[in-house]
PDB file of N, CA and C in Angstrom:
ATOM      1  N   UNK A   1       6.347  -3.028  -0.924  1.00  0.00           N
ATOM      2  CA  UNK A   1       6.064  -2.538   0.408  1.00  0.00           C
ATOM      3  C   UNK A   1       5.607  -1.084   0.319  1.00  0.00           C
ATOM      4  N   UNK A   2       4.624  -0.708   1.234  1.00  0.00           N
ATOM      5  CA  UNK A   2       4.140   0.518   1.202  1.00  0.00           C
ATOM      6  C   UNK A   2       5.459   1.538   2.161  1.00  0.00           C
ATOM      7  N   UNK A   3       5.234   2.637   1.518  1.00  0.00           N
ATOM      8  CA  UNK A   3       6.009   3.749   1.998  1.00  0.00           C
ATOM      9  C   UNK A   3       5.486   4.042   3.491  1.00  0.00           C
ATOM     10  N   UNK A   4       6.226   4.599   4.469  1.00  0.00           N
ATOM     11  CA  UNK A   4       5.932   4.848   5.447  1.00  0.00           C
ATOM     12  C   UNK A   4       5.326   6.165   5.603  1.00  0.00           C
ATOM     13  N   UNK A   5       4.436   6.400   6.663  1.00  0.00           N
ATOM     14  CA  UNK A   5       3.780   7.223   6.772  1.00  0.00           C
ATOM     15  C   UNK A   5       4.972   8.919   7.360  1.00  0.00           C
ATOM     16  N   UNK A   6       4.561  10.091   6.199  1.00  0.00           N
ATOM     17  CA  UNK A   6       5.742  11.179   6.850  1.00  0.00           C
ATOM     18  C   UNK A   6       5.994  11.431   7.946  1.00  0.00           C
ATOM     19  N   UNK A   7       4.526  10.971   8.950  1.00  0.00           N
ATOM     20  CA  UNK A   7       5.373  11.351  10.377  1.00  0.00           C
ATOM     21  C   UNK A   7       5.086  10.182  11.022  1.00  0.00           C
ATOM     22  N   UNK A   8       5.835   9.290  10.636  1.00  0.00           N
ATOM     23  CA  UNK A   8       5.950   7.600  11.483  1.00  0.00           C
ATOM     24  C   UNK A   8       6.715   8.089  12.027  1.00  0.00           C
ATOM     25  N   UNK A   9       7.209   6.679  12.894  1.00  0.00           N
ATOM     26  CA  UNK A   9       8.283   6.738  13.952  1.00  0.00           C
ATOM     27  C   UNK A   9       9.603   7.063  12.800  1.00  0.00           C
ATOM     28  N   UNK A  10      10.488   7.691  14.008  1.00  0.00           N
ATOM     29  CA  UNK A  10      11.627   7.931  12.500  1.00  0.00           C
ATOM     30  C   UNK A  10      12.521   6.784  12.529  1.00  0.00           C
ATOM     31  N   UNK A  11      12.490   5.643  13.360  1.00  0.00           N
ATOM     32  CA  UNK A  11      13.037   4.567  13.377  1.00  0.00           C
ATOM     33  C   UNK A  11      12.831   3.612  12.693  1.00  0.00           C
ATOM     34  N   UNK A  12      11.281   3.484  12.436  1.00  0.00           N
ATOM     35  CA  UNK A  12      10.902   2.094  11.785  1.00  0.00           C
ATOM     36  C   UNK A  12       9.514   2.590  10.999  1.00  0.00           C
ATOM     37  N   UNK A  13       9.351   4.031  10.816  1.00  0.00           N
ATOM     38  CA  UNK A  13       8.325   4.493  10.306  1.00  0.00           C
ATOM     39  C   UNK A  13       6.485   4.527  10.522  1.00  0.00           C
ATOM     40  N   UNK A  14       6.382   3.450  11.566  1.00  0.00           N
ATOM     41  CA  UNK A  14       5.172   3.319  12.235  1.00  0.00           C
ATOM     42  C   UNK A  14       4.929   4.222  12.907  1.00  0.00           C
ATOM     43  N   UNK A  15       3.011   4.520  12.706  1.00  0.00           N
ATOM     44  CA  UNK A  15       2.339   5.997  12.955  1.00  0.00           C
ATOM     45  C   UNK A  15       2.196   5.585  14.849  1.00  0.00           C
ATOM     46  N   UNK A  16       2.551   7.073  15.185  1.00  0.00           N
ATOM     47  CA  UNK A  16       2.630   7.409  16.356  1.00  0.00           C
ATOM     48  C   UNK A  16       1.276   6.343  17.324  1.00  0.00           C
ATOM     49  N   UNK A  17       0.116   6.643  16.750  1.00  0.00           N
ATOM     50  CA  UNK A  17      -1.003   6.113  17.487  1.00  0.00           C
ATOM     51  C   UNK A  17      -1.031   4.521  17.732  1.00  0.00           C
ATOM     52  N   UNK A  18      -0.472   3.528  16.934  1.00  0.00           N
ATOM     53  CA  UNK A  18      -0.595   2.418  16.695  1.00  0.00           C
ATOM     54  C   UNK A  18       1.494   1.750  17.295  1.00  0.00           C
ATOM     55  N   UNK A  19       2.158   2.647  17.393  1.00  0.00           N
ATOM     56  CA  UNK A  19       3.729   2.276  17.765  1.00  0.00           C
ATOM     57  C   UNK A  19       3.533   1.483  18.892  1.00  0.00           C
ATOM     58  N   UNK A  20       3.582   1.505  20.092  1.00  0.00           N
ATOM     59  CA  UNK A  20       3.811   1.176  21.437  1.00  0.00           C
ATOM     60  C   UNK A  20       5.019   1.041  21.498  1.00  0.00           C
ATOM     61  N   UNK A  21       5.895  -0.062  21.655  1.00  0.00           N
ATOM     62  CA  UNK A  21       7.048  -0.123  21.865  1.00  0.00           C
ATOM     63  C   UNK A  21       7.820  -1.163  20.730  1.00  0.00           C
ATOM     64  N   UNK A  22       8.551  -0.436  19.892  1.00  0.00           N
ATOM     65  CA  UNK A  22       8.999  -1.796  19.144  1.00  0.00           C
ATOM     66  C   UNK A  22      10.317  -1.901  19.178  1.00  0.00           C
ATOM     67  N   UNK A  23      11.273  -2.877  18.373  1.00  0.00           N
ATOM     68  CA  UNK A  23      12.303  -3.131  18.464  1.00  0.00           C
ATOM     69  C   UNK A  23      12.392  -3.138  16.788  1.00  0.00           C
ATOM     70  N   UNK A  24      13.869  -2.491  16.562  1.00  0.00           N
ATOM     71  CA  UNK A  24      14.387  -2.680  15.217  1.00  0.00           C
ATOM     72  C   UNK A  24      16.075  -2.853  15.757  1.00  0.00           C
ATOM     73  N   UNK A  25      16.812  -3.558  14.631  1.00  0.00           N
ATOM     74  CA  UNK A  25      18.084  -3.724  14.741  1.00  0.00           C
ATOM     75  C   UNK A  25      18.876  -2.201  14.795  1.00  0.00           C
ATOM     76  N   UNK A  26      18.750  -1.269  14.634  1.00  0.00           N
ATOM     77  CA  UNK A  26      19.291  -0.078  14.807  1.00  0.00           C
ATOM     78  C   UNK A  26      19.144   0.944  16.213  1.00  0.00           C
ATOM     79  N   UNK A  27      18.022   0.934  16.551  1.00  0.00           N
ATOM     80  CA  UNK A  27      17.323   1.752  17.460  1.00  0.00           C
ATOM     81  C   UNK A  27      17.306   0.693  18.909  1.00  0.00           C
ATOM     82  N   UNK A  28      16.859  -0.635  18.709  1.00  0.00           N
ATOM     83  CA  UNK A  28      16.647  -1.455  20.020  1.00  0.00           C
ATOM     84  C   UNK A  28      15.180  -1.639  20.246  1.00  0.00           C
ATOM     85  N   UNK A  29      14.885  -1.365  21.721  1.00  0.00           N
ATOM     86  CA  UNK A  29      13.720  -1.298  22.105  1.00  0.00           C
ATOM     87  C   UNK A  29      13.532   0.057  21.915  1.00  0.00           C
ATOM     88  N   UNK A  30      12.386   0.439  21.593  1.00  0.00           N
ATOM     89  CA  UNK A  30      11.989   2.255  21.858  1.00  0.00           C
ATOM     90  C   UNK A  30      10.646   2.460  21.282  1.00  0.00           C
ATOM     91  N   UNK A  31      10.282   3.797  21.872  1.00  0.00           N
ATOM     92  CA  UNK A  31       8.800   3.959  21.803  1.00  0.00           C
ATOM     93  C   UNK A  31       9.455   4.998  20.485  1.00  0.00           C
ATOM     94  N   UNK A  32       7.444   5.412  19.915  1.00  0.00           N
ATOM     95  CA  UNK A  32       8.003   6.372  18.556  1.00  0.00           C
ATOM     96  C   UNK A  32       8.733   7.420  19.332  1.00  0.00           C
ATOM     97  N   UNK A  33       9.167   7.878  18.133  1.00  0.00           N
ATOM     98  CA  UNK A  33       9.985   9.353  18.388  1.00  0.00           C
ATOM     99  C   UNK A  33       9.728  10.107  16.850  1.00  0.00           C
ATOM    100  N   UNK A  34       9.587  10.898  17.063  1.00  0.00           N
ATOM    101  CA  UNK A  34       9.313  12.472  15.955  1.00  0.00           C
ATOM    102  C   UNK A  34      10.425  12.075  14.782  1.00  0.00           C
ATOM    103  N   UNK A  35       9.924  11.684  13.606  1.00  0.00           N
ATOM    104  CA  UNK A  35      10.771  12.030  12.751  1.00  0.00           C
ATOM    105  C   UNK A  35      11.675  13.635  11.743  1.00  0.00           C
ATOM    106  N   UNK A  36      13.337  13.377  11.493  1.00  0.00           N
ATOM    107  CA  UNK A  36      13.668  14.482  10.958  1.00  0.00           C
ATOM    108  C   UNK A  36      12.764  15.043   9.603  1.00  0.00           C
ATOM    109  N   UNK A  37      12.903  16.294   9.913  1.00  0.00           N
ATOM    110  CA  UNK A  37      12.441  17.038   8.700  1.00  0.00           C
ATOM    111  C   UNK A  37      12.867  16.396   7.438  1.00  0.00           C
ATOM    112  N   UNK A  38      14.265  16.334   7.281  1.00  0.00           N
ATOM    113  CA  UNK A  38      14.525  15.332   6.462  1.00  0.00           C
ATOM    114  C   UNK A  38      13.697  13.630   6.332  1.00  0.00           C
ATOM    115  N   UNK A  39      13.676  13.331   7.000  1.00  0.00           N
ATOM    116  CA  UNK A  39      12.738  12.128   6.807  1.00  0.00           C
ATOM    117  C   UNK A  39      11.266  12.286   6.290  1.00  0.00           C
ATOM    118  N   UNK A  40      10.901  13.638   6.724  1.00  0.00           N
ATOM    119  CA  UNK A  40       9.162  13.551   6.277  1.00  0.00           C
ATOM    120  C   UNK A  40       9.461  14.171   4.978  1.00  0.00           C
ATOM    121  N   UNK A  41      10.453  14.860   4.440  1.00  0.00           N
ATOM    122  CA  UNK A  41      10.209  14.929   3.235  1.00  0.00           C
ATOM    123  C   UNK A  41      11.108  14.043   2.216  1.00  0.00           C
ATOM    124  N   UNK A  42      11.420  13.274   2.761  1.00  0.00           N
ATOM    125  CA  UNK A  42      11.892  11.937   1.866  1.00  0.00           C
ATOM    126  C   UNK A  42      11.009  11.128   1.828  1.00  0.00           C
ATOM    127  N   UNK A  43      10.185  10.959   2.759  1.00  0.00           N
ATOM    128  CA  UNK A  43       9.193   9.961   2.610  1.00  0.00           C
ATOM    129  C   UNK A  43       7.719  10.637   1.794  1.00  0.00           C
ATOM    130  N   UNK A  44       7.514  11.660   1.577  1.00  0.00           N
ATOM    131  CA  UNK A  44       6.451  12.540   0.937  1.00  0.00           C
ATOM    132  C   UNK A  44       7.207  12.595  -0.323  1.00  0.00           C
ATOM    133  N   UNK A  45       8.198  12.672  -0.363  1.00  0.00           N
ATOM    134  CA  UNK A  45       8.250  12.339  -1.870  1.00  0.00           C
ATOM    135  C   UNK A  45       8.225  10.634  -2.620  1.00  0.00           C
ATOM    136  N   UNK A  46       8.607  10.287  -1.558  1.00  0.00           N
ATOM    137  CA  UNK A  46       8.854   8.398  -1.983  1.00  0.00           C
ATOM    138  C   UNK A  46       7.494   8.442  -2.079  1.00  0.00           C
ATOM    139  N   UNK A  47       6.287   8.782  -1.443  1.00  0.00           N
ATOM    140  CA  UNK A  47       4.958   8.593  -1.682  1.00  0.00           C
ATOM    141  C   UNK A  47       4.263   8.850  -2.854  1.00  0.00           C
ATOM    142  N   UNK A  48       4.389   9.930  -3.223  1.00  0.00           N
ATOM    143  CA  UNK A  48       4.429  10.798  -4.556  1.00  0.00           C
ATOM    144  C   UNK A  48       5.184   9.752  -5.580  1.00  0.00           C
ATOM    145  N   UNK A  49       6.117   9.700  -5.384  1.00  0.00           N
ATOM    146  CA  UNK A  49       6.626   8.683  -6.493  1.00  0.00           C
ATOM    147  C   UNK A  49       6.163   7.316  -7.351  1.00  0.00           C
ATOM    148  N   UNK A  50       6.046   6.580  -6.046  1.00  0.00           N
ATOM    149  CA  UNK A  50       4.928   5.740  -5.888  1.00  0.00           C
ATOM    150  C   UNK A  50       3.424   6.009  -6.608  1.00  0.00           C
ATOM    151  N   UNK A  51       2.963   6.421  -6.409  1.00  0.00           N
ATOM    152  CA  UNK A  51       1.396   7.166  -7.004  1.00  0.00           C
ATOM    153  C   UNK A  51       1.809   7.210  -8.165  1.00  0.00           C
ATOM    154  N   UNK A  52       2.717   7.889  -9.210  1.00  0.00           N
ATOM    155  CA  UNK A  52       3.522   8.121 -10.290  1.00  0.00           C
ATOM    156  C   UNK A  52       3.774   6.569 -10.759  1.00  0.00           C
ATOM    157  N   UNK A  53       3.999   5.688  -9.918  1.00  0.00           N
ATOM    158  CA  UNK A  53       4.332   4.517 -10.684  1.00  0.00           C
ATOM    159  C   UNK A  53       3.441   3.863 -10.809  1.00  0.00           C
ATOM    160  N   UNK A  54       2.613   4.060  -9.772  1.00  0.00           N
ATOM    161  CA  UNK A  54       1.585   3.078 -10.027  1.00  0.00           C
ATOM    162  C   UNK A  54       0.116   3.324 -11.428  1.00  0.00           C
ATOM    163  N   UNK A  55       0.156   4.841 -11.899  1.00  0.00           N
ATOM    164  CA  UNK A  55      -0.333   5.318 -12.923  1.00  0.00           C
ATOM    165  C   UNK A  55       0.334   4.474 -13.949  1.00  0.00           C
ATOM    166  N   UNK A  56       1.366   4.075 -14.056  1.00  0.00           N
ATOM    167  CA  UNK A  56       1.669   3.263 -14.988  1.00  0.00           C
ATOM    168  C   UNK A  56       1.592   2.329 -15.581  1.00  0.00           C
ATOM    169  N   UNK A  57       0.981   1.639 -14.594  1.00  0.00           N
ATOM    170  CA  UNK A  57       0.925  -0.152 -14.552  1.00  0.00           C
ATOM    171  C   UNK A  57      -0.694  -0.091 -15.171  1.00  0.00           C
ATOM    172  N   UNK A  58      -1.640   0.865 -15.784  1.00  0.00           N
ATOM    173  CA  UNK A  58      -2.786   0.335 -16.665  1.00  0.00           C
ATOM    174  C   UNK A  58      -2.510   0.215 -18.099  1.00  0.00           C
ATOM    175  N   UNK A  59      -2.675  -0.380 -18.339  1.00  0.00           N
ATOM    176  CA  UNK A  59      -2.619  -0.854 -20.068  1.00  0.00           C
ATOM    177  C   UNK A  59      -4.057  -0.464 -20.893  1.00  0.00           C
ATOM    178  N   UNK A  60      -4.151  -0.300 -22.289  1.00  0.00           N
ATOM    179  CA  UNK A  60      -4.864  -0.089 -22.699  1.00  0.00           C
ATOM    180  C   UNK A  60      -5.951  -1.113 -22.623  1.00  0.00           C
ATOM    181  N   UNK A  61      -6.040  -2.382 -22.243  1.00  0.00           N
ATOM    182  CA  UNK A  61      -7.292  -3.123 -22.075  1.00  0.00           C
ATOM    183  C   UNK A  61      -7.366  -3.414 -20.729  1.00  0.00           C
ATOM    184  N   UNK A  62      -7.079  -2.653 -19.883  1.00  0.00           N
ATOM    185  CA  UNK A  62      -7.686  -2.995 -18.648  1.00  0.00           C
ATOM    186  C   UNK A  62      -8.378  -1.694 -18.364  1.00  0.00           C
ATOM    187  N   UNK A  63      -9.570  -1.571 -17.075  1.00  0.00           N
ATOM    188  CA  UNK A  63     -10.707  -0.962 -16.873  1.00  0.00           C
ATOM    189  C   UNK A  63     -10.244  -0.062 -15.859  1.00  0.00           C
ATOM    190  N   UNK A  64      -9.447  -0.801 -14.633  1.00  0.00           N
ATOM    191  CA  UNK A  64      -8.531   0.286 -13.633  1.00  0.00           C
ATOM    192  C   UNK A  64      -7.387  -0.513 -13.700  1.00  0.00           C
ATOM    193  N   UNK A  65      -6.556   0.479 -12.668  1.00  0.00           N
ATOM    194  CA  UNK A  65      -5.084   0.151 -12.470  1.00  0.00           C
ATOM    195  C   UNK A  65      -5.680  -1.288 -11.272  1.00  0.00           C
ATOM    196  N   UNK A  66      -4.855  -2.501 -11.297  1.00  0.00           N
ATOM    197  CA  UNK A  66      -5.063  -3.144 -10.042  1.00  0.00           C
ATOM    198  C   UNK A  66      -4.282  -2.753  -9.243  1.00  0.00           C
ATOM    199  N   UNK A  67      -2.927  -1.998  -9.165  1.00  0.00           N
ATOM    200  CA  UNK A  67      -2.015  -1.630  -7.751  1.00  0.00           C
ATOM    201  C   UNK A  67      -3.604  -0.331  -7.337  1.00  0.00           C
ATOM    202  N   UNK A  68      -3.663   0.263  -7.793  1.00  0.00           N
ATOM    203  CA  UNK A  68      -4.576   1.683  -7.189  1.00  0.00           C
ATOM    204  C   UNK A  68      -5.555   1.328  -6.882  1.00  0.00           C
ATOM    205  N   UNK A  69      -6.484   0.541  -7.855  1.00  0.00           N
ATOM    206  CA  UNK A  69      -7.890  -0.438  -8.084  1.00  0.00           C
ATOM    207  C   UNK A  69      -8.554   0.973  -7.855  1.00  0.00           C
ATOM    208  N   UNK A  70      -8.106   1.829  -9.280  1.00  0.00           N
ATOM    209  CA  UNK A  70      -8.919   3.056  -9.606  1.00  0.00           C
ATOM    210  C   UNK A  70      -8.928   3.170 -11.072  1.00  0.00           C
ATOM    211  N   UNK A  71     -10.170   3.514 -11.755  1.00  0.00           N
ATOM    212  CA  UNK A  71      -9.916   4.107 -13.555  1.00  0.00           C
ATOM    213  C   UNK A  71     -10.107   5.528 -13.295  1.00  0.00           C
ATOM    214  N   UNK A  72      -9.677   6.271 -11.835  1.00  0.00           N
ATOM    215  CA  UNK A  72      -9.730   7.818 -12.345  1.00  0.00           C
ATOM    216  C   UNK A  72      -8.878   8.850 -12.743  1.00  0.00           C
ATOM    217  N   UNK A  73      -7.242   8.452 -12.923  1.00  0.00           N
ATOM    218  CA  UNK A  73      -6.413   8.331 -13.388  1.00  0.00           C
ATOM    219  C   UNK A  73      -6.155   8.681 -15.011  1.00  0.00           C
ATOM    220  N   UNK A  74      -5.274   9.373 -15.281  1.00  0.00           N
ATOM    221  CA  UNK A  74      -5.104   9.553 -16.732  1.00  0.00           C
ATOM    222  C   UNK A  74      -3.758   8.321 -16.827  1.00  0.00           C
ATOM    223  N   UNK A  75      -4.272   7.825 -17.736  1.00  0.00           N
ATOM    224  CA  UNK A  75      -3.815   6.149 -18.470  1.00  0.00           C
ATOM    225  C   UNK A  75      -2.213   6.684 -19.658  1.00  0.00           C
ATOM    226  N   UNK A  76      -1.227   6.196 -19.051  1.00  0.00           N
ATOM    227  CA  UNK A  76       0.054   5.760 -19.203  1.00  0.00           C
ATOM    228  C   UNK A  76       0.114   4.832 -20.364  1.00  0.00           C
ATOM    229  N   UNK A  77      -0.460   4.637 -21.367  1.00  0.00           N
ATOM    230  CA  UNK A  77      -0.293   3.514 -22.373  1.00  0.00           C
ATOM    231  C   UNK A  77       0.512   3.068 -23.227  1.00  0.00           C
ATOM    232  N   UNK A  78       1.603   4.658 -23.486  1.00  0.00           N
ATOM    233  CA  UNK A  78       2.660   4.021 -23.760  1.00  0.00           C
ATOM    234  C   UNK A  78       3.686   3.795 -23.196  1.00  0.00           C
ATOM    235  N   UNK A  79       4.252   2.680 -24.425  1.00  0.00           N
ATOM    236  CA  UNK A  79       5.836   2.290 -23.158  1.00  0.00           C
ATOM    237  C   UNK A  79       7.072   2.710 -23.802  1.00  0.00           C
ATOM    238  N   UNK A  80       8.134   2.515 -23.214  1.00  0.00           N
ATOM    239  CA  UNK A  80       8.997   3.288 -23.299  1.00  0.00           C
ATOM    240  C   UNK A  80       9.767   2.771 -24.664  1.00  0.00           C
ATOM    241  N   UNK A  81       9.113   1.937 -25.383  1.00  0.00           N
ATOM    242  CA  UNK A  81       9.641   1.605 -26.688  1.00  0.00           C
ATOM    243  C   UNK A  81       9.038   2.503 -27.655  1.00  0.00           C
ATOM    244  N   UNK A  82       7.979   2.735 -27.411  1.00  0.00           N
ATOM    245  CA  UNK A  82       6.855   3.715 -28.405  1.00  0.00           C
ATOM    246  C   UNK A  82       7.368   5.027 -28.497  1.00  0.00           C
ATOM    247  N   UNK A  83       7.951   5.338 -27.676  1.00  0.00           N
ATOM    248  CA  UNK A  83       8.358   6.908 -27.158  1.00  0.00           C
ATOM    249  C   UNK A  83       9.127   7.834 -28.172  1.00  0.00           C
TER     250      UNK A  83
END
């Protein structure tokens, strides 16, 4: 699953423009609301992280990463047995 956007709803993480009204088991019914500072930078880093993992997943015979479906990336080839 993709990370939520840093300033989604802080309930269910969906971007302000596209929210209307949703329902989650915590919150109920509710429109977005401003996420905590804490939340946008938990989620800017979960993003970051992500990006980081996904550099990983090219192997030396493939052309791009398929999670990124980019070769502009500096290539991760070894694994953690080689190390």
């Amino acid at each position: 699953m993709a990370t939520p956007n840093p300033n989604g709803c802080r309930h269910d993480g969906i971007d302000q423009r596209t929210h209307a009204r949703q329902w989650t088991p915590d919150a109920g019914w509710h429109a977005w609301e401003k996420p905590t500072q804490e939340q946008i930078k938990d989620r800017m880093r979960a993003r970051r992280s992500a990006r980081t993992e996904r550099i990983r997943h090219s192997g030396p015979d493939t052309k791009f990463c398929v999670l990124c479906l980019s070769g502009e990336h500096q290539r991760n080839d070894a694994t953690d047995d080689e190390e």
